[in-house]
Protein backbone atom coordinates (compact mmCIF):
# COMPACT_ATOMS: atom_id res chain seq x y z
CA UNK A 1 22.29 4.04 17.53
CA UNK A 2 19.73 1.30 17.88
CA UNK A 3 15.87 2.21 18.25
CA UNK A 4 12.99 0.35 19.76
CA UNK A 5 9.40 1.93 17.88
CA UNK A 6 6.43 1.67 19.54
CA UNK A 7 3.28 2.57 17.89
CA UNK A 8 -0.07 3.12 19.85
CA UNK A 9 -3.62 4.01 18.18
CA UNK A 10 -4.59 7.57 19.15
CA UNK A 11 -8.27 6.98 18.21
CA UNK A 12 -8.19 4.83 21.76
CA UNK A 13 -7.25 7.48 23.77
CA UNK A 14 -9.12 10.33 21.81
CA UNK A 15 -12.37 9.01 20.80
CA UNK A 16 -12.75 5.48 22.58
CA UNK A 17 -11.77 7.19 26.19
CA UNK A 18 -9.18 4.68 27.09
CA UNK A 19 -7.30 6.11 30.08
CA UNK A 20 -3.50 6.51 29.41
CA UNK A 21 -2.55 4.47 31.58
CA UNK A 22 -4.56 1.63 29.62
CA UNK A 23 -2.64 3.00 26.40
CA UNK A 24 0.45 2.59 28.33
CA UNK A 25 -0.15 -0.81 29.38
CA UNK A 26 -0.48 -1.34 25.78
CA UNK A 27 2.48 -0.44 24.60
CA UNK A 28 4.18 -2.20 26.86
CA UNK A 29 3.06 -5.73 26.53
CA UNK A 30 4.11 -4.36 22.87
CA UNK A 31 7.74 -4.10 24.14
CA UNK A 32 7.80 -7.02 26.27
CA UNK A 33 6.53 -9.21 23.89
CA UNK A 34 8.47 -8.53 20.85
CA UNK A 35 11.79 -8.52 23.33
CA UNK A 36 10.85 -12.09 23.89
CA UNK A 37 9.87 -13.10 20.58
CA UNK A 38 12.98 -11.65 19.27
CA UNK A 39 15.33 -12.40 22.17
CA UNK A 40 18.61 -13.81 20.60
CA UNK A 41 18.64 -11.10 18.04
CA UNK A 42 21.80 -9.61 17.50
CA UNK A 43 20.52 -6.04 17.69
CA UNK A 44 18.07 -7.39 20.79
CA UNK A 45 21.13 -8.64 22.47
CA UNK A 46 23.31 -5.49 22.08
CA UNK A 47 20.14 -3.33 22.79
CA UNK A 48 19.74 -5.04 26.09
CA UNK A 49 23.55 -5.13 26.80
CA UNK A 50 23.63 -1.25 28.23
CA UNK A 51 19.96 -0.72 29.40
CA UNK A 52 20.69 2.77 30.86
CA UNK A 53 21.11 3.53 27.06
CA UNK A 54 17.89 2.00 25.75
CA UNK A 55 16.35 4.53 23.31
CA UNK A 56 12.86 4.13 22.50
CA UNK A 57 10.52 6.62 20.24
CA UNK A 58 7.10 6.32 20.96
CA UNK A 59 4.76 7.31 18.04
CA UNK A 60 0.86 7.51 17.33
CA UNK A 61 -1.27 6.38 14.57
CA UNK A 62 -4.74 7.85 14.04
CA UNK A 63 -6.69 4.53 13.87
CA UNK A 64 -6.79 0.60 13.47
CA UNK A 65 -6.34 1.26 10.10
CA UNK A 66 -3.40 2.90 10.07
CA UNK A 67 -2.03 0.34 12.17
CA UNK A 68 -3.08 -2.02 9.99
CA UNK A 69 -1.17 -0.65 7.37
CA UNK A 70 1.66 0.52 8.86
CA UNK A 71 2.06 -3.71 9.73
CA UNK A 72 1.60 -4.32 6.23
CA UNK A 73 4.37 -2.35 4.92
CA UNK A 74 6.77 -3.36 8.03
CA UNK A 75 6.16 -6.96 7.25
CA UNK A 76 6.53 -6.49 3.04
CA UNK A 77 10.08 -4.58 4.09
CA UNK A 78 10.83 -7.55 6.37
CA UNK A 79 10.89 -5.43 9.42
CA UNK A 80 10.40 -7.66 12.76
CA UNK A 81 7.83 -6.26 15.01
CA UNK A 82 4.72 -7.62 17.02
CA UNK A 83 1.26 -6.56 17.01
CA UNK A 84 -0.32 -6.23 20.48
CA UNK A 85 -3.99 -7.38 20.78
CA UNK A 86 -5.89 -6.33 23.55
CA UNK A 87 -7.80 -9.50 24.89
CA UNK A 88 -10.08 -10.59 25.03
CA UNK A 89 -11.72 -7.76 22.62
CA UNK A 90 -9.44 -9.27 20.13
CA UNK A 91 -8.50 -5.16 19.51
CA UNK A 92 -5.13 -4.33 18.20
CA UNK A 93 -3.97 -1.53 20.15
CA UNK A 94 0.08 -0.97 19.80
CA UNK A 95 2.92 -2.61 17.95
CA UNK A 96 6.81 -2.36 18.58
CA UNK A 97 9.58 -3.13 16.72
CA UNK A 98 12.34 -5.28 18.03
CA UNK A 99 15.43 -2.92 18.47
CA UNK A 100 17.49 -1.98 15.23
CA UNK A 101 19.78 0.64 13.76
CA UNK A 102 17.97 4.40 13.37
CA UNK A 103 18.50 4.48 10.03
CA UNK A 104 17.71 1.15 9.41
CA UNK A 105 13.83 1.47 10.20
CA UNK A 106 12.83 5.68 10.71
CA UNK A 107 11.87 6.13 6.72
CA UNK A 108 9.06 3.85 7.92
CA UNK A 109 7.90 5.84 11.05
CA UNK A 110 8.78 9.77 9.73
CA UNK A 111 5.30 10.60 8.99
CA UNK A 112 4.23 9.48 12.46
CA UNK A 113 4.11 12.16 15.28
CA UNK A 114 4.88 11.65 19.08
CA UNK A 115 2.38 10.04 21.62
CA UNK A 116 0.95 12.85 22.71
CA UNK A 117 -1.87 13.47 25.57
């Protein structure tokens, strides 16, 4: 099965008071973007081939930090992705991962939970 990850910062929601729409908004210039970056991608292609079958998992990290890091390791594993920055705060808020196979990429996302509200 291939996955999309998206990643937003919970610390935006939780202690900034971003609205979750805003966080929403986020993550999807996330998605958008890294579908156009990585557009003639195999896995991209096949992803986008059945879209009533597009599986996404939508994660949190605590901080900027931990999205910091988190894009550290996925870029040392080789692991295409693209780092949203909110603008013009120059804030990174969300990252997603182009699509690939589950097991390909979750060892890199386990210790992530789900977006919650």
């Amino acid at each position: 099965m291939l996955v999309q990850y998206v990643v937003v910062r919970g610390d935006l929601m939780r202690t900034m008071g971003w609205p979750i729409g805003a966080i929403t908004a986020q993550a999807c210039h996330a998605c958008v973007a890294v579908t156009h970056l990585f557009y003639n991608d195999n896995y991209t292609q096949a992803y986008l081939a059945n879209l009533d079958a597009m599986h996404k998992i939508v994660l949190e990290v605590p901080d900027e930090t931990s999205l910091n890091n988190l894009c550290l390791t996925l870029t040392n594993e080789n692991i295409d992705y693209k780092l949203w920055m909110e603008q013009p705060e120059n804030i990174p808020t969300s990252l997603a991962t182009k699509p690939y196979p589950m097991d390909k990429v979750k060892s890199y996302f386990k210790k992530y939970r789900l977006l919650k509200l």
